[in-house]
C-alpha atoms as a PDB file:
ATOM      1  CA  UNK A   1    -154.194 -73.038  41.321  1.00  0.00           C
ATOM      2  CA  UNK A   2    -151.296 -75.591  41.339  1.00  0.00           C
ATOM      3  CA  UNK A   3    -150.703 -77.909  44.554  1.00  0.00           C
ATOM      4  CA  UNK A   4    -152.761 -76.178  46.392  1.00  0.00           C
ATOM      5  CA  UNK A   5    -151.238 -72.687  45.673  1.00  0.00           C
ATOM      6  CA  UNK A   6    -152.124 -69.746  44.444  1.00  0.00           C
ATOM      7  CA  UNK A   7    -150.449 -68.642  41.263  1.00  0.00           C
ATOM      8  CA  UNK A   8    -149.588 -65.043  40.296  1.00  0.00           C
ATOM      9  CA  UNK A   9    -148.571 -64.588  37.167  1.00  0.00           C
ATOM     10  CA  UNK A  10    -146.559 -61.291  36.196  1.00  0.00           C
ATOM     11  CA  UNK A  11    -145.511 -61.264  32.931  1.00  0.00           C
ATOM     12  CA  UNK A  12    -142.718 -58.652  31.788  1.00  0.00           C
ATOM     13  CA  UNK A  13    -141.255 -57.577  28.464  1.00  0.00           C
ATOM     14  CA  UNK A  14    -137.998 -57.234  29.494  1.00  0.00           C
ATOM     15  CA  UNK A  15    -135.652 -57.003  32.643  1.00  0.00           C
ATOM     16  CA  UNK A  16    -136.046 -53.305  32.719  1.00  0.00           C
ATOM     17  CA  UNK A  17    -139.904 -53.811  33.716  1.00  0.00           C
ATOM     18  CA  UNK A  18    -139.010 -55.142  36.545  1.00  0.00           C
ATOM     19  CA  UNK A  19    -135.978 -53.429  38.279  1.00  0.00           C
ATOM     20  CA  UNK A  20    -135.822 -49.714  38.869  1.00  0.00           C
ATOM     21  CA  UNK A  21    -132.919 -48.677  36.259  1.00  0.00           C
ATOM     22  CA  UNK A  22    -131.741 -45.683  38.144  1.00  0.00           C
ATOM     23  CA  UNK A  23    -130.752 -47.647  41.055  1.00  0.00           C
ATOM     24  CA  UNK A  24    -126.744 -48.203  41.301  1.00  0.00           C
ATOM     25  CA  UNK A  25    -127.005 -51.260  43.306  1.00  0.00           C
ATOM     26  CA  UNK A  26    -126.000 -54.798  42.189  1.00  0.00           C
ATOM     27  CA  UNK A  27    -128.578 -56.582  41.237  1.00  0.00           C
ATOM     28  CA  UNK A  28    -129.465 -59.118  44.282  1.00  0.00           C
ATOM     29  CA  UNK A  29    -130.213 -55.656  46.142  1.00  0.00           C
ATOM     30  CA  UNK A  30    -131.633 -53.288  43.625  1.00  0.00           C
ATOM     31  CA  UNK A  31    -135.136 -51.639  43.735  1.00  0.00           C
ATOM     32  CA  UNK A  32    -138.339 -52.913  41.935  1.00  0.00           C
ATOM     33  CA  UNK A  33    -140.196 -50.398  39.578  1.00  0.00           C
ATOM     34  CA  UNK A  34    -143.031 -48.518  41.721  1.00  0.00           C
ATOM     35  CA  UNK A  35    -145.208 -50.234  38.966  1.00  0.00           C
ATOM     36  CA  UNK A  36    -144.014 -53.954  39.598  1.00  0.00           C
ATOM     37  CA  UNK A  37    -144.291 -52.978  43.609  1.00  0.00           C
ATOM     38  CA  UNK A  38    -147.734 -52.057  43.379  1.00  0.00           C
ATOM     39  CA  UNK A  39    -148.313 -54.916  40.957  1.00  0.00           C
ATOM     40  CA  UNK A  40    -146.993 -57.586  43.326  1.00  0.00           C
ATOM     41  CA  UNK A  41    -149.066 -56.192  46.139  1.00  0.00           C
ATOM     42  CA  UNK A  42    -152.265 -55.599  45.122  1.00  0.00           C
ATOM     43  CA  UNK A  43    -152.322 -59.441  43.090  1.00  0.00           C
ATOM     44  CA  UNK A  44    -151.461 -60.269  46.799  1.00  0.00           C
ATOM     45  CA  UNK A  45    -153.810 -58.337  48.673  1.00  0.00           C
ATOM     46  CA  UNK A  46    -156.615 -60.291  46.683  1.00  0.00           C
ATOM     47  CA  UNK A  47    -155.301 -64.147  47.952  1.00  0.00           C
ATOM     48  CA  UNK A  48    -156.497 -64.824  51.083  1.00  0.00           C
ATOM     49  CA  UNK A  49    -153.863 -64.318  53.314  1.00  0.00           C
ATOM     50  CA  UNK A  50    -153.800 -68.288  54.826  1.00  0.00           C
ATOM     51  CA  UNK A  51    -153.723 -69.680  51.059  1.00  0.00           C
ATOM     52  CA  UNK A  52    -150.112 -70.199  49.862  1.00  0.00           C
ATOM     53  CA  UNK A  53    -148.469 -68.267  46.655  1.00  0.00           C
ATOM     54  CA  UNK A  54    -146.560 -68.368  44.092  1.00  0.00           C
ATOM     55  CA  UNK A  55    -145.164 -65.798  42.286  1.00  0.00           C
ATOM     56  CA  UNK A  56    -144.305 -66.914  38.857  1.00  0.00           C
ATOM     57  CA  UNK A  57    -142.131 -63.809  37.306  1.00  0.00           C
ATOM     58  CA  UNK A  58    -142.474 -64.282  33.367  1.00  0.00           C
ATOM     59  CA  UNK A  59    -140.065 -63.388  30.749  1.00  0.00           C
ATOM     60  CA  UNK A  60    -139.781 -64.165  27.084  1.00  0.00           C
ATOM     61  CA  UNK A  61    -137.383 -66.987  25.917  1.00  0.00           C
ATOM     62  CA  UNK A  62    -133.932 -65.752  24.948  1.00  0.00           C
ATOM     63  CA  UNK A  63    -134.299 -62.692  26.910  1.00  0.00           C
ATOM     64  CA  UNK A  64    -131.210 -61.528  28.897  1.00  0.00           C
ATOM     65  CA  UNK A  65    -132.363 -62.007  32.138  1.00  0.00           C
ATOM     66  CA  UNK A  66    -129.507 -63.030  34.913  1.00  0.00           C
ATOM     67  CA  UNK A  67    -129.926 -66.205  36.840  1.00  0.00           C
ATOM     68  CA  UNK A  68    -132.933 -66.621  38.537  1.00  0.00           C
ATOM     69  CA  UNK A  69    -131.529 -66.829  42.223  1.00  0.00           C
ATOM     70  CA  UNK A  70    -130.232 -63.349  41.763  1.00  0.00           C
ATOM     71  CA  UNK A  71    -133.565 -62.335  40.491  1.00  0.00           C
ATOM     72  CA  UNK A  72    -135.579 -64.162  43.125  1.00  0.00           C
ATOM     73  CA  UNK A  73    -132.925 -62.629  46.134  1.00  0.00           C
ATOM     74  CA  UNK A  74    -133.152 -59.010  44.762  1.00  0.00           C
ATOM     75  CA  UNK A  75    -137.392 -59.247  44.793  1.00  0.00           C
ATOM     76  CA  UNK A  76    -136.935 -60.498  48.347  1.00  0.00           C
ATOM     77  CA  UNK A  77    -134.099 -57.876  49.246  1.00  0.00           C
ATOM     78  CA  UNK A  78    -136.583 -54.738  48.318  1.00  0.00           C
ATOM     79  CA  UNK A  79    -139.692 -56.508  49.900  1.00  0.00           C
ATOM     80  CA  UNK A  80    -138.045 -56.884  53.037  1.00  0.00           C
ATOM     81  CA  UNK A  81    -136.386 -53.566  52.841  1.00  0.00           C
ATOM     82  CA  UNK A  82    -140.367 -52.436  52.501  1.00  0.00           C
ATOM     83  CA  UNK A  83    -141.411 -54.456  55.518  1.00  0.00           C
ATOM     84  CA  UNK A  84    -138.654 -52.642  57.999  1.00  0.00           C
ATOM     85  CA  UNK A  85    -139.333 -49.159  56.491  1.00  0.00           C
ATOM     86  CA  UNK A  86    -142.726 -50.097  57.271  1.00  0.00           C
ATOM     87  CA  UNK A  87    -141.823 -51.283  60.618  1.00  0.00           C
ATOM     88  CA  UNK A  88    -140.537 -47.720  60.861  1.00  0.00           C
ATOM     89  CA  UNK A  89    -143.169 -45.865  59.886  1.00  0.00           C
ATOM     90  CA  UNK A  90    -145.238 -48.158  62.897  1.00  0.00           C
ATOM     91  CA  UNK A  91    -143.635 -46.395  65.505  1.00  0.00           C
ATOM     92  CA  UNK A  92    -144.744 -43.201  64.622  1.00  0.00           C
ATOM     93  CA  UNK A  93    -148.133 -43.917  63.473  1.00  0.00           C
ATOM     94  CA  UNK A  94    -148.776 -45.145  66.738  1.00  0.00           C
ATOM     95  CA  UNK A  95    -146.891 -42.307  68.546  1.00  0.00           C
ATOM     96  CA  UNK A  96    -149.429 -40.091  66.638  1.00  0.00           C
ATOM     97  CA  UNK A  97    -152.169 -42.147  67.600  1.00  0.00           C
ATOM     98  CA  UNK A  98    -151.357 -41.351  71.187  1.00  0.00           C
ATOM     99  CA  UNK A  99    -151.003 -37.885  70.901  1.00  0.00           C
ATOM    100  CA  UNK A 100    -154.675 -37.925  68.865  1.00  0.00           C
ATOM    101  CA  UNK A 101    -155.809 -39.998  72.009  1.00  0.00           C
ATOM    102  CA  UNK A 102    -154.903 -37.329  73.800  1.00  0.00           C
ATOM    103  CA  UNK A 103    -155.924 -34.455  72.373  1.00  0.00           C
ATOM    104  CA  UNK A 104    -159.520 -36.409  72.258  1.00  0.00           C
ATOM    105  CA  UNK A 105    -159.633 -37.175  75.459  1.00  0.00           C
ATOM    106  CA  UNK A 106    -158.845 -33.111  76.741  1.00  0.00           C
ATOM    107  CA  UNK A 107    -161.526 -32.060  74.228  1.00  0.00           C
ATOM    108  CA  UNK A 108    -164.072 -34.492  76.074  1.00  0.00           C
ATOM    109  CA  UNK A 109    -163.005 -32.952  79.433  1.00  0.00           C
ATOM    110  CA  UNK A 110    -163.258 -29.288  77.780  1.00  0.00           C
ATOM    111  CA  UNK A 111    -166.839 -30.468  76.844  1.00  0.00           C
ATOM    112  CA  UNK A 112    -168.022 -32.118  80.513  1.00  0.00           C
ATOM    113  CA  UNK A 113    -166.512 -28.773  82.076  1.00  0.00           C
ATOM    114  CA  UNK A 114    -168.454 -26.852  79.887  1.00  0.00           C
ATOM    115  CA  UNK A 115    -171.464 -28.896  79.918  1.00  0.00           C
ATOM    116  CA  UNK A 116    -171.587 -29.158  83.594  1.00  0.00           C
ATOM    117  CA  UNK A 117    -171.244 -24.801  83.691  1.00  0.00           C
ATOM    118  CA  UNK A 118    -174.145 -24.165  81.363  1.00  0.00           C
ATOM    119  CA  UNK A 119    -176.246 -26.992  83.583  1.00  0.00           C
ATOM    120  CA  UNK A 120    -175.302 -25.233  87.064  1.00  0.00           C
ATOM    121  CA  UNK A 121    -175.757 -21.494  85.252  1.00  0.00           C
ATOM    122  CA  UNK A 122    -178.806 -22.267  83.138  1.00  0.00           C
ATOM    123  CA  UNK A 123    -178.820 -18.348  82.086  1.00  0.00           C
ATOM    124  CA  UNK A 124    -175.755 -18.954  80.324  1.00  0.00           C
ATOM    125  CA  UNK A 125    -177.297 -20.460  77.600  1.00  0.00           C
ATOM    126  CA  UNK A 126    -178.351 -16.719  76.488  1.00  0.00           C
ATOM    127  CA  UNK A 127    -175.143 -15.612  76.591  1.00  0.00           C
ATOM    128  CA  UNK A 128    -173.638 -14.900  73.007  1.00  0.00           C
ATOM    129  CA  UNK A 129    -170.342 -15.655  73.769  1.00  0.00           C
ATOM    130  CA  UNK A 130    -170.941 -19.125  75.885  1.00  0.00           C
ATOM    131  CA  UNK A 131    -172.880 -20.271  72.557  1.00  0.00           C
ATOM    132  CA  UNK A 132    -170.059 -19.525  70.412  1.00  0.00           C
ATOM    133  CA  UNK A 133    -167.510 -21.504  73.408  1.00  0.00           C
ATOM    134  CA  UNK A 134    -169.783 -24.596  73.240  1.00  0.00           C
ATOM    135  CA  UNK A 135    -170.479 -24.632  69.533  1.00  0.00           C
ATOM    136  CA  UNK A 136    -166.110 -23.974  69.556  1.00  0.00           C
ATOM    137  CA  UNK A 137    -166.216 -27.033  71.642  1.00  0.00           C
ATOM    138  CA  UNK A 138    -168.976 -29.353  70.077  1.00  0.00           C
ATOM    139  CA  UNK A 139    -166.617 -28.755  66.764  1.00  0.00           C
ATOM    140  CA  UNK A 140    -163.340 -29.632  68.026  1.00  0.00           C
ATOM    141  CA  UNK A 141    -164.594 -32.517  70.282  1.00  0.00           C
ATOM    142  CA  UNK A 142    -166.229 -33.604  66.694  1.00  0.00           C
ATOM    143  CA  UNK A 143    -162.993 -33.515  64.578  1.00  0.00           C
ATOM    144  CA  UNK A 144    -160.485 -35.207  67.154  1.00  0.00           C
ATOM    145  CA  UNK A 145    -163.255 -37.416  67.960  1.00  0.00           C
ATOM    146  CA  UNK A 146    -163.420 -38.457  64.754  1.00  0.00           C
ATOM    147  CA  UNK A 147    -159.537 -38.097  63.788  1.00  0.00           C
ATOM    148  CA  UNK A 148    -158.482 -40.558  66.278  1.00  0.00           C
ATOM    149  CA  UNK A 149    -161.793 -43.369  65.096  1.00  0.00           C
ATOM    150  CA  UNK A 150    -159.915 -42.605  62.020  1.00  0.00           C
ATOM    151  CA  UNK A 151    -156.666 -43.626  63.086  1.00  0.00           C
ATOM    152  CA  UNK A 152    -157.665 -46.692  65.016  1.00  0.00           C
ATOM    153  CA  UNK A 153    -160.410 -48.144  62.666  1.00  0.00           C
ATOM    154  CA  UNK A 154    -159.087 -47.161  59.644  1.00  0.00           C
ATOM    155  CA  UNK A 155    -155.268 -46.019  59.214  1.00  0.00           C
ATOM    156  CA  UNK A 156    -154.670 -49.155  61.590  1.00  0.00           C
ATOM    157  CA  UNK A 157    -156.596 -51.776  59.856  1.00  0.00           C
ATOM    158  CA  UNK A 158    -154.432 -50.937  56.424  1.00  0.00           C
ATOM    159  CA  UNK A 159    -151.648 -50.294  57.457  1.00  0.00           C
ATOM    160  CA  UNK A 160    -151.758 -54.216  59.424  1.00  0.00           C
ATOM    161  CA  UNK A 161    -153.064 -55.325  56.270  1.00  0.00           C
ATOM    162  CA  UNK A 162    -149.893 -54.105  54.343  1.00  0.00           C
ATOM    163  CA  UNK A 163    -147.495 -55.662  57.069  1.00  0.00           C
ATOM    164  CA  UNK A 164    -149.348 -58.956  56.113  1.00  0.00           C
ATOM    165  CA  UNK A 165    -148.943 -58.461  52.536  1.00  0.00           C
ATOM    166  CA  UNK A 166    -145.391 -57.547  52.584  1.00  0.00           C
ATOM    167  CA  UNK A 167    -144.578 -60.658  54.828  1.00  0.00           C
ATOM    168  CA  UNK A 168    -147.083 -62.826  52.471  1.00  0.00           C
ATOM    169  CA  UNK A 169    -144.602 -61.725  49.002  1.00  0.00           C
ATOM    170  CA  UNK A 170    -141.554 -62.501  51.680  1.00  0.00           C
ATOM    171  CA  UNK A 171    -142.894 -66.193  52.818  1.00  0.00           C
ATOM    172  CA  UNK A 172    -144.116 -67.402  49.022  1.00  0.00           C
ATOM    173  CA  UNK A 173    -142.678 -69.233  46.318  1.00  0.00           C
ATOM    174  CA  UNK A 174    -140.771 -67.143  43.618  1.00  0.00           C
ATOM    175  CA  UNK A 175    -139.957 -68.562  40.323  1.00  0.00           C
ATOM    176  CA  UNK A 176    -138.520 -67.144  37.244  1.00  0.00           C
ATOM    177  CA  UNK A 177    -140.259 -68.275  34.032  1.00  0.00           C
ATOM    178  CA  UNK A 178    -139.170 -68.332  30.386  1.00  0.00           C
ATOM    179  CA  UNK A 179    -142.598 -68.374  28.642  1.00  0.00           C
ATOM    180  CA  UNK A 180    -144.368 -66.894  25.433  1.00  0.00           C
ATOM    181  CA  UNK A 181    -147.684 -67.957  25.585  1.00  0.00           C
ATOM    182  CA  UNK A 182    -150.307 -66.247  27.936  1.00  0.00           C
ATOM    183  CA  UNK A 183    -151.500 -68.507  30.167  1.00  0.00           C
ATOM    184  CA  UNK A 184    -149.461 -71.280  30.184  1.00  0.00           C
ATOM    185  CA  UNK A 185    -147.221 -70.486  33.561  1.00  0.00           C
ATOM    186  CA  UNK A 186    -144.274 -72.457  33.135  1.00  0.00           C
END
């Protein structure tokens, strides 16, 4: 921890660690490697997400590596590419989470209706085929019951969590290091 920041330390071999080198682009806008995303994500998922970052992106001295601005701009470029993709992908997680609402919510009336028949016809519970209805009903109230908890506890929560991250790696410090010893950070 330096002035009260967080530091994150990625080290890398060489340029090609760090930039996808299929991608055409110029450099300020090219992709990061799936590894480096992940990398850069999950050492920020870890920080508290009020404590300030750095991100100090480590290569070895007398490596070609092009000026640091570019370098700094192109990490920002494809994490705020991910943060409107993701912004994207919102909109239709929550116009599925409507739909699971829902279908939910006719299951429950499904299972009141049929609830309310078997109490009013108690001989219907000896009925073969009124079993199989409510035990049809008790199974699909239980899966879109559970599908949309799913969606709202869980799917919800990470997918927030990601937007935070994203806009975390988009609001900290970036600096490009030349350094050979482990450890040292600048």
């Amino acid at each position: 921890m330096e002035e009260g920041k967080e530091i994150i330390e990625l080290r890398f071999k060489a340029l090609e660690q760090l930039f996808d080198q299929t991608d055409p682009s110029v450099l300020s806008q090219r992709e990061l490697t799936t590894e480096t995303e992940e990398c850069i994500i999950s050492n920020m998922d870890v920080v508290h997400m009020r404590k300030p970052v750095r991100l100090d992106l480590i290569f070895p001295p007398g490596s070609s590596t092009p000026p640091a601005p570019e370098i700094i701009a192109a990490v920002r470029h494809h994490f705020g590419y991910l943060l409107e993709e993701h912004k994207r992908e919102a909109v239709i997680f929550i116009r599925h989470r409507r739909v699971s609402v829902v279908f939910a919510g006719v299951n429950v009336i499904f299972g009141i209706i049929y609830a309310s028949i078997l109490y009013l016809n108690p001989e219907l519970a000896y009925n073969l085929a009124w079993l199989l209805l409510g035990g049809l009903i008790i199974i699909l109230n239980w899966t879109t019951i559970w599908d949309t908890y799913e969606f709202f506890v869980y799917d919800g929560r990470l997918m927030h969590r990601r937007k935070k991250v994203m806009q975390k790696v988009l609001g900290s410090e970036i600096r490009v290091v030349m350094d050979d010893e482990p450890g040292s950070g600048s």
